[in-house]
N, C-alpha and C. Protein backbone atom coordinates (compact mmCIF):
# COMPACT_ATOMS: atom_id res chain seq x y z
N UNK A 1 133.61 91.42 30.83
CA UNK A 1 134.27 90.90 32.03
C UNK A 1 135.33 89.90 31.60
N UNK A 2 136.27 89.98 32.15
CA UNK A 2 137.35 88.88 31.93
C UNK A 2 137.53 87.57 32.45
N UNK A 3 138.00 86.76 31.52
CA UNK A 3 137.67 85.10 31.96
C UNK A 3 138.32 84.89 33.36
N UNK A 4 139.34 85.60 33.90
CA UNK A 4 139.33 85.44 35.14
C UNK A 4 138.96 86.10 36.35
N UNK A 5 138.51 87.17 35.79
CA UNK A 5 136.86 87.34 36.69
C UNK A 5 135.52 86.60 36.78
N UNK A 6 135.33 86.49 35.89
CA UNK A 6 134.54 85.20 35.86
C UNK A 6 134.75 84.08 36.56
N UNK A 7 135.92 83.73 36.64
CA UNK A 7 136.38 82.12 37.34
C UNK A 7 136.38 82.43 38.76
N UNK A 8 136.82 83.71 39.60
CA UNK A 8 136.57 84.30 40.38
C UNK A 8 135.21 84.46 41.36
N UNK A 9 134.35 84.82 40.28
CA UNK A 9 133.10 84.97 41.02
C UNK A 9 132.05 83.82 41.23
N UNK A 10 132.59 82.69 40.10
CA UNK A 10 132.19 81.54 40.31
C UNK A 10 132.72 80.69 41.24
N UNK A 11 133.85 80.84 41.64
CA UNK A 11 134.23 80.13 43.40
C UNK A 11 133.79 80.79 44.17
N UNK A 12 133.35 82.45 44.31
CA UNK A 12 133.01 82.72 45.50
C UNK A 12 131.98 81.98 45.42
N UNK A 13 130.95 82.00 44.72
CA UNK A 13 129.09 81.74 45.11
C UNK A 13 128.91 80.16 45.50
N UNK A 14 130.57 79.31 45.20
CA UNK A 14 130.54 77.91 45.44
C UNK A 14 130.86 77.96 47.06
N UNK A 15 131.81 79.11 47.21
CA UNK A 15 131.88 78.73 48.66
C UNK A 15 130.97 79.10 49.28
N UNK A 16 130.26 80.45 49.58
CA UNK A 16 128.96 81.07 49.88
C UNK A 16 128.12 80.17 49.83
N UNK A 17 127.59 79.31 49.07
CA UNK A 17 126.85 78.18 48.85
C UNK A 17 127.11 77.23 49.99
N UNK A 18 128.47 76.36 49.78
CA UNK A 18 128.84 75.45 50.68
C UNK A 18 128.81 75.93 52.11
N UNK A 19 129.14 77.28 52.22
CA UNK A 19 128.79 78.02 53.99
C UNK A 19 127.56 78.08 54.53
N UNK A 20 126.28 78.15 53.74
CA UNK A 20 125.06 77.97 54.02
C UNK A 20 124.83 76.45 54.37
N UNK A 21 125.06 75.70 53.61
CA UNK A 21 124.78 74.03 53.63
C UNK A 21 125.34 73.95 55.15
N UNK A 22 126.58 73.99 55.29
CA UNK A 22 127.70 73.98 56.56
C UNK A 22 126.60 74.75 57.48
N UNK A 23 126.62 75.84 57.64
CA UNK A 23 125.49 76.51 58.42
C UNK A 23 124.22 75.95 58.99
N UNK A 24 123.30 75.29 57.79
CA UNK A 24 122.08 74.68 57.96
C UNK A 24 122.74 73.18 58.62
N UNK A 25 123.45 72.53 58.01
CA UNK A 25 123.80 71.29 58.96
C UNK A 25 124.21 71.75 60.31
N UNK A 26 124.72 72.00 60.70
CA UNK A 26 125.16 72.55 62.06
C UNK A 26 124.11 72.58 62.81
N UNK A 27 122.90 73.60 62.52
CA UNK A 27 121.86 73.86 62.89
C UNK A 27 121.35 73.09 63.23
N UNK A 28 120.61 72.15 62.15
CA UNK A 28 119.58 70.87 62.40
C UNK A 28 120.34 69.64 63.49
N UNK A 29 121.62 69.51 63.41
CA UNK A 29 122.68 68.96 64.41
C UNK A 29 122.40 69.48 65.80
N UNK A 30 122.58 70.30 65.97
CA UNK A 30 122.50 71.33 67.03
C UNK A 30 121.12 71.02 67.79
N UNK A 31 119.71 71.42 66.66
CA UNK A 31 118.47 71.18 67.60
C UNK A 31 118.49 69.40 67.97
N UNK A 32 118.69 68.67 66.79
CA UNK A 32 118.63 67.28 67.45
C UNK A 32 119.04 67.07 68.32
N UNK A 33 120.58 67.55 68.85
CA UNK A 33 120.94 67.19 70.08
C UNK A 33 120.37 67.73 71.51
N UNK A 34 120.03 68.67 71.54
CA UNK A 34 118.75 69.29 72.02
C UNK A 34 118.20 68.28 72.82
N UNK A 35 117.30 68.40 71.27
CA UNK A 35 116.39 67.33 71.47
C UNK A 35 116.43 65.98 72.00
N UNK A 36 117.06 65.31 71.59
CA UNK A 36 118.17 63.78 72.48
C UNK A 36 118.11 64.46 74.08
N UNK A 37 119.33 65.35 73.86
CA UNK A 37 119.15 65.74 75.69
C UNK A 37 117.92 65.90 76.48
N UNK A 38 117.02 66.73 75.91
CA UNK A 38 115.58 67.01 76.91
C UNK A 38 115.34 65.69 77.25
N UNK A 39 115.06 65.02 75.98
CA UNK A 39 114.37 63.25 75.94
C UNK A 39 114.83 62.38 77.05
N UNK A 40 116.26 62.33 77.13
CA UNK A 40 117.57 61.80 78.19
C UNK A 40 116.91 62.82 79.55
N UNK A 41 117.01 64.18 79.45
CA UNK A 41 116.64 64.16 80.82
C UNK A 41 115.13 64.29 81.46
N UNK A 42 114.35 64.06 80.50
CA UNK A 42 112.62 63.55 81.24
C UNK A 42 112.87 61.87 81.86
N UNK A 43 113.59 61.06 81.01
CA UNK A 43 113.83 59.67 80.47
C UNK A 43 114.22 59.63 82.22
N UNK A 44 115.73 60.29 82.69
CA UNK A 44 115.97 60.57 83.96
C UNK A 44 115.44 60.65 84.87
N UNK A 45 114.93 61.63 84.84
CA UNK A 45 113.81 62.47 86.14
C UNK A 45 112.27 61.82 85.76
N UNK A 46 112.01 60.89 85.14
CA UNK A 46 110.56 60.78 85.28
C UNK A 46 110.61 59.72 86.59
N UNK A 47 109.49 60.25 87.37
CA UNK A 47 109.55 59.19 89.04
C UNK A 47 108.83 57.68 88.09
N UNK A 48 109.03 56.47 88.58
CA UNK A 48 109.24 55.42 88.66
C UNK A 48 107.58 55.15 88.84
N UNK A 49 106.59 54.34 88.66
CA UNK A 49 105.53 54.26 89.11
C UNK A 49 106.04 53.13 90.03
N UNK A 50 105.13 53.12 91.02
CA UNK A 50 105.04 52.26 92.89
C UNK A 50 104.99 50.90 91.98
N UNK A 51 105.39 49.84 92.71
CA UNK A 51 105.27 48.40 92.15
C UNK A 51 104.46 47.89 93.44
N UNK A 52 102.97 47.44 92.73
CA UNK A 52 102.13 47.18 93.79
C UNK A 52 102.75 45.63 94.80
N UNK A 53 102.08 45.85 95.59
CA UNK A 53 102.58 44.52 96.48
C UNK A 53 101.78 43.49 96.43
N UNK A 54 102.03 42.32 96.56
CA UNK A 54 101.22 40.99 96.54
C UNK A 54 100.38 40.76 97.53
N UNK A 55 98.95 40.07 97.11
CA UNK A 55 97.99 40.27 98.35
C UNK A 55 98.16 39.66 99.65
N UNK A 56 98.31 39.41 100.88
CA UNK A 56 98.68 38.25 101.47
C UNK A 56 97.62 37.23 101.20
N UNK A 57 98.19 36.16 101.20
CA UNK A 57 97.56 35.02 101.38
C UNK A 57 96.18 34.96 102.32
N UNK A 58 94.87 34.30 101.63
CA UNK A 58 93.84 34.74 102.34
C UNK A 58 93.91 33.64 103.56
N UNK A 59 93.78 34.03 105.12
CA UNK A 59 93.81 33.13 105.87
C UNK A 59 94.70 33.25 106.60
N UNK A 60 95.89 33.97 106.08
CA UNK A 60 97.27 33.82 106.97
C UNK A 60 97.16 35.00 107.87
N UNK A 61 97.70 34.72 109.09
CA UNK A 61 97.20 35.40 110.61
C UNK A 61 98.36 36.82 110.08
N UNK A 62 98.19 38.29 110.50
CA UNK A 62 99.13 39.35 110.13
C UNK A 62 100.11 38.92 111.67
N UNK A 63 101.40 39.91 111.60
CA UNK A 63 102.05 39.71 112.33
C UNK A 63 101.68 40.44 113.83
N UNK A 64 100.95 41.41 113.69
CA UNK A 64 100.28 41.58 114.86
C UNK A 64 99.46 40.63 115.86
N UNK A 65 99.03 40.06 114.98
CA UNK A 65 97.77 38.83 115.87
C UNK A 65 96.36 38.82 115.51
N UNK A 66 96.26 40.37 114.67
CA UNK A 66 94.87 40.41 114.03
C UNK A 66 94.50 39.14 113.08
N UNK A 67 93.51 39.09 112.56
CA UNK A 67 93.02 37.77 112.33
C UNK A 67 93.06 36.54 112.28
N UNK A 68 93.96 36.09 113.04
CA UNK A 68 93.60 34.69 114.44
C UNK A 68 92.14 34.49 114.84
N UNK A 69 91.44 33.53 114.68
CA UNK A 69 90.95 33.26 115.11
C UNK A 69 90.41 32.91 117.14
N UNK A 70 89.04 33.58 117.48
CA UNK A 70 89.77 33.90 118.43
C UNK A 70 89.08 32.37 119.28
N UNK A 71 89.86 32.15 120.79
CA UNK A 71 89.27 31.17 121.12
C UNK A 71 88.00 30.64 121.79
N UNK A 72 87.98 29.47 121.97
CA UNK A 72 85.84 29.42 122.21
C UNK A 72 85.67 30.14 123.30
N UNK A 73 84.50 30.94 123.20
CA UNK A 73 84.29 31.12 124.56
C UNK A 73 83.22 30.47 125.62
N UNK A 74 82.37 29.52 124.75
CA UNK A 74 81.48 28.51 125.45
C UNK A 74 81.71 27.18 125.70
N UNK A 75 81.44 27.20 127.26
CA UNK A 75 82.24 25.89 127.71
C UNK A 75 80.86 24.71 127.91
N UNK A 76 80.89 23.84 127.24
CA UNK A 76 79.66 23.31 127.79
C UNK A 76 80.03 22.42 129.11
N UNK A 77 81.09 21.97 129.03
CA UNK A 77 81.53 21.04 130.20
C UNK A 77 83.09 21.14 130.39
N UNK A 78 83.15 20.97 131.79
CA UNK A 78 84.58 21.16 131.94
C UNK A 78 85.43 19.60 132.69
N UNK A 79 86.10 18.90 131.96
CA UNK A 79 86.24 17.44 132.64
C UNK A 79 87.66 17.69 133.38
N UNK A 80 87.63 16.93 134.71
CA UNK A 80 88.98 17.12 135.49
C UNK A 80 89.72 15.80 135.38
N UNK A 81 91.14 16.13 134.96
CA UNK A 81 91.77 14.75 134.79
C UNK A 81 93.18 15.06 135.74
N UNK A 82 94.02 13.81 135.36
CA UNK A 82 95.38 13.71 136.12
C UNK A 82 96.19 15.20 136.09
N UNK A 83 97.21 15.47 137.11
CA UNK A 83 97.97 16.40 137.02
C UNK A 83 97.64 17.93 136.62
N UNK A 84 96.89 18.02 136.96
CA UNK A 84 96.22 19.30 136.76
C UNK A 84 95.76 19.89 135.19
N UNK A 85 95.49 18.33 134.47
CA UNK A 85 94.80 18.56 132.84
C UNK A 85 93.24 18.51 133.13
N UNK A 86 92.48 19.73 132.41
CA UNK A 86 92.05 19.72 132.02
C UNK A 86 91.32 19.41 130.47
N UNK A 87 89.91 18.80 130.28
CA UNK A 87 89.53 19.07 129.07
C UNK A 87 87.80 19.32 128.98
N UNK A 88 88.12 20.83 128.31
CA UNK A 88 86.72 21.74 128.16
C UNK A 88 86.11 21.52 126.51
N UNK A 89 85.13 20.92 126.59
CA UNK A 89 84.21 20.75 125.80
C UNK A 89 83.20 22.27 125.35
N UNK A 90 83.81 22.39 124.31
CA UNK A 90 82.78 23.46 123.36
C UNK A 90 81.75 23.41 122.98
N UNK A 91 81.70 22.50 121.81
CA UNK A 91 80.58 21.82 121.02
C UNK A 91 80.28 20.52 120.47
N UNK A 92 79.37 19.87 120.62
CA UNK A 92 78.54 18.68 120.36
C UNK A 92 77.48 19.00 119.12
N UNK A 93 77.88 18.91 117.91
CA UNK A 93 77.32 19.29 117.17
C UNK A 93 77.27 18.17 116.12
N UNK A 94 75.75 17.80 115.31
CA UNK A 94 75.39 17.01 114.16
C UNK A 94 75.65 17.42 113.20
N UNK A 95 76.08 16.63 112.48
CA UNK A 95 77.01 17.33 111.42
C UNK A 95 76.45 16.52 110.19
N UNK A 96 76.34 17.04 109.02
CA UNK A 96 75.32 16.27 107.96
C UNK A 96 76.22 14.85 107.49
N UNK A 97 75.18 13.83 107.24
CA UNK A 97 75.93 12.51 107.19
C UNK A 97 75.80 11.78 108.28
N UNK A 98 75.42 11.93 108.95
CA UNK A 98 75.19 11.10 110.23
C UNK A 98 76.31 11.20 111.51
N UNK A 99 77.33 12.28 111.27
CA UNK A 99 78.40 12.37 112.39
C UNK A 99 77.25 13.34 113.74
N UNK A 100 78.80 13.22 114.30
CA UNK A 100 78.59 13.80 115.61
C UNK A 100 80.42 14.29 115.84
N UNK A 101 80.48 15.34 116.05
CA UNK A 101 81.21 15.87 116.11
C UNK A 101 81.94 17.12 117.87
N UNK A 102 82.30 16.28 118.47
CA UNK A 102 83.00 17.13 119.88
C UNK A 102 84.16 18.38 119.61
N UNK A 103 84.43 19.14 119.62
CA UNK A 103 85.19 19.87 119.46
C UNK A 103 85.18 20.58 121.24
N UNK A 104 86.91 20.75 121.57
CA UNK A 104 87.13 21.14 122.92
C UNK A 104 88.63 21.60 123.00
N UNK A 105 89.04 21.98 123.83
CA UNK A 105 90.78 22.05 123.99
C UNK A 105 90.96 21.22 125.70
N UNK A 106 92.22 20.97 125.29
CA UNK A 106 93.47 20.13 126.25
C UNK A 106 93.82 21.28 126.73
N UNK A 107 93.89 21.40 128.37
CA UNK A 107 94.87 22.23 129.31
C UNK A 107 95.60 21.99 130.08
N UNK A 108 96.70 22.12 130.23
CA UNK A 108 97.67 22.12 131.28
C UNK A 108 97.65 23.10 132.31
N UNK A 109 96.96 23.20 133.41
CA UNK A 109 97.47 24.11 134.57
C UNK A 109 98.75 23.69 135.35
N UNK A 110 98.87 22.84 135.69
CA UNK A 110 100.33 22.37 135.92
C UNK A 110 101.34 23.07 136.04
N UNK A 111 102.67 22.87 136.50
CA UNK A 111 103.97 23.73 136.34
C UNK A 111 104.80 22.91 135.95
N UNK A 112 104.17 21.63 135.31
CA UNK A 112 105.35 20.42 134.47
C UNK A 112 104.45 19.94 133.98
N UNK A 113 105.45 19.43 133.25
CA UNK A 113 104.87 19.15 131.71
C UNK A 113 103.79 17.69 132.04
N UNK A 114 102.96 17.51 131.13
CA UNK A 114 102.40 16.42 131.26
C UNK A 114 102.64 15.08 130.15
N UNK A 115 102.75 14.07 130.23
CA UNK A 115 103.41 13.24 129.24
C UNK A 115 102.53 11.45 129.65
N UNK A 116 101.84 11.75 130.25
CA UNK A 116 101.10 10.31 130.36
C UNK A 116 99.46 10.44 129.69
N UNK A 117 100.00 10.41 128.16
CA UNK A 117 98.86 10.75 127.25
C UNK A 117 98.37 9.00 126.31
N UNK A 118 99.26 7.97 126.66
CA UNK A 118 99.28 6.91 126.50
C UNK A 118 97.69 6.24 126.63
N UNK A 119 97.03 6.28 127.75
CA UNK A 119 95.94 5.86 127.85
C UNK A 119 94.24 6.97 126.93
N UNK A 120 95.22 8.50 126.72
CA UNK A 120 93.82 8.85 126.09
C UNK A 120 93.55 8.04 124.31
N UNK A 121 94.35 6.94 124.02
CA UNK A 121 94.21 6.22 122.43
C UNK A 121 93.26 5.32 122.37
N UNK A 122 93.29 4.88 123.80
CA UNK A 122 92.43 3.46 123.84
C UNK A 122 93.24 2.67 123.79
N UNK A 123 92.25 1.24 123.25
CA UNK A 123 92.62 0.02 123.56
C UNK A 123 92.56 -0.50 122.02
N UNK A 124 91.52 -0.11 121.22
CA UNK A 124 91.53 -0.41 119.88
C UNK A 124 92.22 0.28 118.93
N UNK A 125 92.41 1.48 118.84
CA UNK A 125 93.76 2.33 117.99
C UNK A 125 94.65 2.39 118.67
N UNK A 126 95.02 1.57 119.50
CA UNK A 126 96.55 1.61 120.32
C UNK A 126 97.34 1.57 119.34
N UNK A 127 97.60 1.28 118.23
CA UNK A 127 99.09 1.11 117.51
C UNK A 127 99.07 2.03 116.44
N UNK A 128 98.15 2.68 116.65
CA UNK A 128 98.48 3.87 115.49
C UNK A 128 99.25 5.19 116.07
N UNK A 129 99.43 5.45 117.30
CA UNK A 129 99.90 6.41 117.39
C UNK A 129 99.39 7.32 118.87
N UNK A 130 99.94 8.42 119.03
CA UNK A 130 99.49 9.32 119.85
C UNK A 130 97.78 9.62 119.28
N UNK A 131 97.20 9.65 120.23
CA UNK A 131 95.48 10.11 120.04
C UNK A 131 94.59 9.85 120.67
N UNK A 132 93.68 10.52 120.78
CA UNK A 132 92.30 10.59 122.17
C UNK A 132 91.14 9.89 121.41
N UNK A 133 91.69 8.50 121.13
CA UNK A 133 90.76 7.43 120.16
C UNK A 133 89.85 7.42 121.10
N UNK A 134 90.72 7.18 122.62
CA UNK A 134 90.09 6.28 123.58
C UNK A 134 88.62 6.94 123.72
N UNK A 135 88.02 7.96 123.71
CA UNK A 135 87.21 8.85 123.99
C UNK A 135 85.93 7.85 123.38
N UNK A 136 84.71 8.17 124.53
CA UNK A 136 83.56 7.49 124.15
C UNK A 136 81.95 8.14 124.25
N UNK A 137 81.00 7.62 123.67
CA UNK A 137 79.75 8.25 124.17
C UNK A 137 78.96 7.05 124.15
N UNK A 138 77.95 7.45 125.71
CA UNK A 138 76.91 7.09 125.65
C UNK A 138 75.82 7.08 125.20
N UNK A 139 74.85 6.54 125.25
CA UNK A 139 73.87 7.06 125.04
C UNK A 139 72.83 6.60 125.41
N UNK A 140 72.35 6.66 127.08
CA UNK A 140 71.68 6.11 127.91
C UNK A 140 70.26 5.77 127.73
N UNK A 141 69.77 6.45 127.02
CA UNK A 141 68.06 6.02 126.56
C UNK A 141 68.25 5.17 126.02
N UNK A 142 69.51 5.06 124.45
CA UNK A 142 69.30 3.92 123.75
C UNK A 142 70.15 2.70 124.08
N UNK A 143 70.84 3.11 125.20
CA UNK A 143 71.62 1.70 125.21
C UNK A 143 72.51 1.30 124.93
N UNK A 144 73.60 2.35 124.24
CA UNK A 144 73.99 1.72 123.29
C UNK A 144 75.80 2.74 123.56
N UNK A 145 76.78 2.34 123.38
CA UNK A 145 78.13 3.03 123.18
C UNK A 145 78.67 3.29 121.64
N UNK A 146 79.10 4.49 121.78
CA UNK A 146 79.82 4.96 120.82
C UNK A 146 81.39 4.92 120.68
N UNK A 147 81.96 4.73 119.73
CA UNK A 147 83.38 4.64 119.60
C UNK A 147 83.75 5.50 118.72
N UNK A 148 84.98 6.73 118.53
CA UNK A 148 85.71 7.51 117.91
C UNK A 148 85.37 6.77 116.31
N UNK A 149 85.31 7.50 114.91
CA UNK A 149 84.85 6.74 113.47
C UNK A 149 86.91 6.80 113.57
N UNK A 150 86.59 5.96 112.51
CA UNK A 150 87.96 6.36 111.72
C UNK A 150 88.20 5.60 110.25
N UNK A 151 89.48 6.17 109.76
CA UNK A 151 89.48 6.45 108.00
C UNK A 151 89.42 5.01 107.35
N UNK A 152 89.24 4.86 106.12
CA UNK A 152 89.64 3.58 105.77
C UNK A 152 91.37 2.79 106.16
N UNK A 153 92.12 4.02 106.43
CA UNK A 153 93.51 3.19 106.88
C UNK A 153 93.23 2.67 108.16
N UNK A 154 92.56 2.82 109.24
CA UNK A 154 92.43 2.49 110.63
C UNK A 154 93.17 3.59 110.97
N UNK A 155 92.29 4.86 110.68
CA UNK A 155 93.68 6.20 111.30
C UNK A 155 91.40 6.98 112.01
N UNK A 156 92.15 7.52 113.02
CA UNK A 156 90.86 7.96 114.15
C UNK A 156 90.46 9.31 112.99
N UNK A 157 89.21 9.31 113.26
CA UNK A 157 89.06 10.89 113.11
C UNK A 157 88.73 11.86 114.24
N UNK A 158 90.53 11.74 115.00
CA UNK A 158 89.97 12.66 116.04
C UNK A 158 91.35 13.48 116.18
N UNK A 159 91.72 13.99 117.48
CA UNK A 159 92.81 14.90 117.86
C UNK A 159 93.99 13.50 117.67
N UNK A 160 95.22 13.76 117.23
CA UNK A 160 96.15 13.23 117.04
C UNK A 160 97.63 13.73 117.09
N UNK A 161 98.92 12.73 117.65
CA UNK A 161 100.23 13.53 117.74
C UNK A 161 100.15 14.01 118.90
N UNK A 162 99.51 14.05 120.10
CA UNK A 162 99.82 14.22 121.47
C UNK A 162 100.43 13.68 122.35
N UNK A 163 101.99 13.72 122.56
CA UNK A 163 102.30 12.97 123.01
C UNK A 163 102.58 13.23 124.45
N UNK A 164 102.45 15.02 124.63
CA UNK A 164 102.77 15.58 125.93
C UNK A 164 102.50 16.96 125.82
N UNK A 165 102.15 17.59 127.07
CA UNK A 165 101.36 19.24 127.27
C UNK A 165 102.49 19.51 128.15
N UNK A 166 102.62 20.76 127.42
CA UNK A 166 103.41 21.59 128.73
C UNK A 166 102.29 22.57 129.43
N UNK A 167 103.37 23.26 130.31
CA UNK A 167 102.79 23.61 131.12
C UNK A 167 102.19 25.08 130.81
N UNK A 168 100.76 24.85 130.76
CA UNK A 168 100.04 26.41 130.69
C UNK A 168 99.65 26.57 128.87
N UNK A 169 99.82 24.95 128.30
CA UNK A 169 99.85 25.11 126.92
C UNK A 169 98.42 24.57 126.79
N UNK A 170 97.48 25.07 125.80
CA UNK A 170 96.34 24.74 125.35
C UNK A 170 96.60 24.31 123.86
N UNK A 171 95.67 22.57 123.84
CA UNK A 171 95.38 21.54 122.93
C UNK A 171 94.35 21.40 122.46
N UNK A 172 93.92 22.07 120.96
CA UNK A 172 92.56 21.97 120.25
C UNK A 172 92.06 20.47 119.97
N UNK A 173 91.19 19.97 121.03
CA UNK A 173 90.62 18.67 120.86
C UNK A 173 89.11 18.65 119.82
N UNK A 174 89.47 16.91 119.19
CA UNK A 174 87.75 17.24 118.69
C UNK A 174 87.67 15.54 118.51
N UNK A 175 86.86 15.25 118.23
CA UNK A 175 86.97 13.28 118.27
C UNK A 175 85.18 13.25 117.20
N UNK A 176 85.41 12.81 116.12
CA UNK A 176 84.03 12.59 115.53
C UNK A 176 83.58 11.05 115.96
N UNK A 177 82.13 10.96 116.16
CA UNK A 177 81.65 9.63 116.27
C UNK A 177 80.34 9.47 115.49
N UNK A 178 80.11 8.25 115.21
CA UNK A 178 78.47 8.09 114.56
C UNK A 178 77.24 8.65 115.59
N UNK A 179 76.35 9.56 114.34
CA UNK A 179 75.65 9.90 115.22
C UNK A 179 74.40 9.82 116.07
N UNK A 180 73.98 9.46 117.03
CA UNK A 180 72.66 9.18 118.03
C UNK A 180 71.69 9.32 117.23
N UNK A 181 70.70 8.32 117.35
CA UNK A 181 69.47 8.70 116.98
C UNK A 181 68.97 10.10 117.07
N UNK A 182 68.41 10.89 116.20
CA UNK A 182 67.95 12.31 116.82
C UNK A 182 66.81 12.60 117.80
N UNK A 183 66.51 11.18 118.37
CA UNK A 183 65.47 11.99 119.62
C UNK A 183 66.49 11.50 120.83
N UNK A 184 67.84 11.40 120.69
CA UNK A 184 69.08 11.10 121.58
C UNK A 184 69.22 12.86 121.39
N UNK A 185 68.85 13.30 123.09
CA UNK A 185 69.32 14.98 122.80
C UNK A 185 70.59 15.41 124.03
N UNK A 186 71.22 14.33 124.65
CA UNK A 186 72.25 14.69 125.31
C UNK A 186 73.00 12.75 125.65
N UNK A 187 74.52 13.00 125.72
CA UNK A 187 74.63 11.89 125.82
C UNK A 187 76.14 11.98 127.07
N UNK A 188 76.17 10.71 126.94
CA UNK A 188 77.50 10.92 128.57
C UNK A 188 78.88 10.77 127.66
N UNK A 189 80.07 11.60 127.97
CA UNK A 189 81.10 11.98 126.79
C UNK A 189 82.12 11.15 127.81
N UNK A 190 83.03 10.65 127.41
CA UNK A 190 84.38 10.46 128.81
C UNK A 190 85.24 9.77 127.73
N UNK A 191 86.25 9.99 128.87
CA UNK A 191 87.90 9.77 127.59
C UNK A 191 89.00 9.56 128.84
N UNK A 192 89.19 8.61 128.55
CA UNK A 192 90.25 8.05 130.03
C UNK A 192 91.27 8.64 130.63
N UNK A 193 91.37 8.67 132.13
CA UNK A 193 92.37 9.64 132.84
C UNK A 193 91.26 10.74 133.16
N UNK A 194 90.08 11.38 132.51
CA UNK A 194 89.42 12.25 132.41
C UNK A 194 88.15 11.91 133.60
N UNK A 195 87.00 12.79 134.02
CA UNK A 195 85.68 12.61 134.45
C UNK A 195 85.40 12.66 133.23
N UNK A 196 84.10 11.59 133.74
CA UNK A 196 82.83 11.71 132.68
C UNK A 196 81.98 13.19 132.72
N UNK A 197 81.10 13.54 131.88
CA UNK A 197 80.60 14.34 131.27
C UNK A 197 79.08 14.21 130.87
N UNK A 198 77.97 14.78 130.89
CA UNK A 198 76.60 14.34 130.23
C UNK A 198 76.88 16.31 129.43
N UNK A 199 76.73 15.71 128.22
CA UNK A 199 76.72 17.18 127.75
C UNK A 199 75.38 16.87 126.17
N UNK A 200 74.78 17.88 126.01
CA UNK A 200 73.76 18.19 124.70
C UNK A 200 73.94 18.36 123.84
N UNK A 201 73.23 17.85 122.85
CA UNK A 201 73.68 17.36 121.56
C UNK A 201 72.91 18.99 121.04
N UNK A 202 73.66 19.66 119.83
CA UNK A 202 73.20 20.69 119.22
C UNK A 202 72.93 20.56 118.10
N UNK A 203 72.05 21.08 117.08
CA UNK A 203 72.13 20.49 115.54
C UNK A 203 70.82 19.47 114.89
């Protein structure tokens, strides 16, 4: 064979060679991108998982009205005062520690507002503020009157910030006092502007 046949057949098998390499790269190019794409479009189309929601707050009323608390429905006494206010007494209940505890609501039947709440503070927490300090109990077996407790500041522990009812509006009352001897099983309740009351001690 002649030296330039030889030189001949040795470039073809270099290019033949290099066309395979070229070939196989292409290829493996080719599936990767593929591959990239599928990846890109699951990556796309995969749905999103739900992002849960936060619990509501335990206690807080829904916007419907469901869990509100609903209101008393036992009246133990019903006291008639000025301008068509009422105040209905719920519960008289002993409460550990030696309280005594009234819980009731403020009503307005009225068709104006009511605003002469001045006298339910009393005479001894007069300068603290709006409040049904004035409120008192008897306690006729033993003799003896009760007065609204209140905090170490001279602040009542009772309904407070009343300074006026409108009309047809209901006021969650409650007034704590020290409590009766326990063979004291009903005592006389009254709170000025108001009737008195003999209502039973529960507890």
């Amino acid at each position: 064979m002649k030296p330039e046949e030889v030189d001949q057949m040795i470039i073809r098998r270099l290019v033949q060679a290099r066309s395979a390499v070229i070939v196989v790269a292409v290829a493996v190019l080719a599936v990767t991108m593929v591959g990239c794409g599928a990846d890109g479009v699951k990556d796309k189309e995969a749905p999103k998982a739900p992002q849960s929601q936060p619990p509501a707050p335990s206690g807080q009323a829904s916007s419907n009205g469901k869990g509100q608390s609903a209101a008393p429905t036992v009246v133990i006494a019903q006291l008639k005062g000025q301008e068509g206010m009422t105040l209905e007494i719920n519960s008289v209940q002993r409460d550990a520690g030696g309280f005594l505890t009234i819980n009731g609501q403020l009503k307005n039947a009225a068709k104006k507002v009511f605003s002469d709440t001045a006298p339910w503070r009393g005479v001894e927490l007069q300068g603290t503020g709006e409040s049904v300090a004035g409120a008192t109990l008897v306690d006729k077996v033993g003799k003896k009157r009760y007065y609204v407790l209140r905090d170490t500041e001279s602040r009542c522990l009772c309904t407070t910030g009343v300074s006026s009812v409108d009309p047809g509006q209901v006021v969650p009352f409650f007034a704590q006092f020290p409590a009766p001897p326990t063979a004291t099983s009903e005592v006389e309740f009254s709170l000025p502007t108001f009737a008195t009351a003999t209502v039973k001690i529960s507890g």
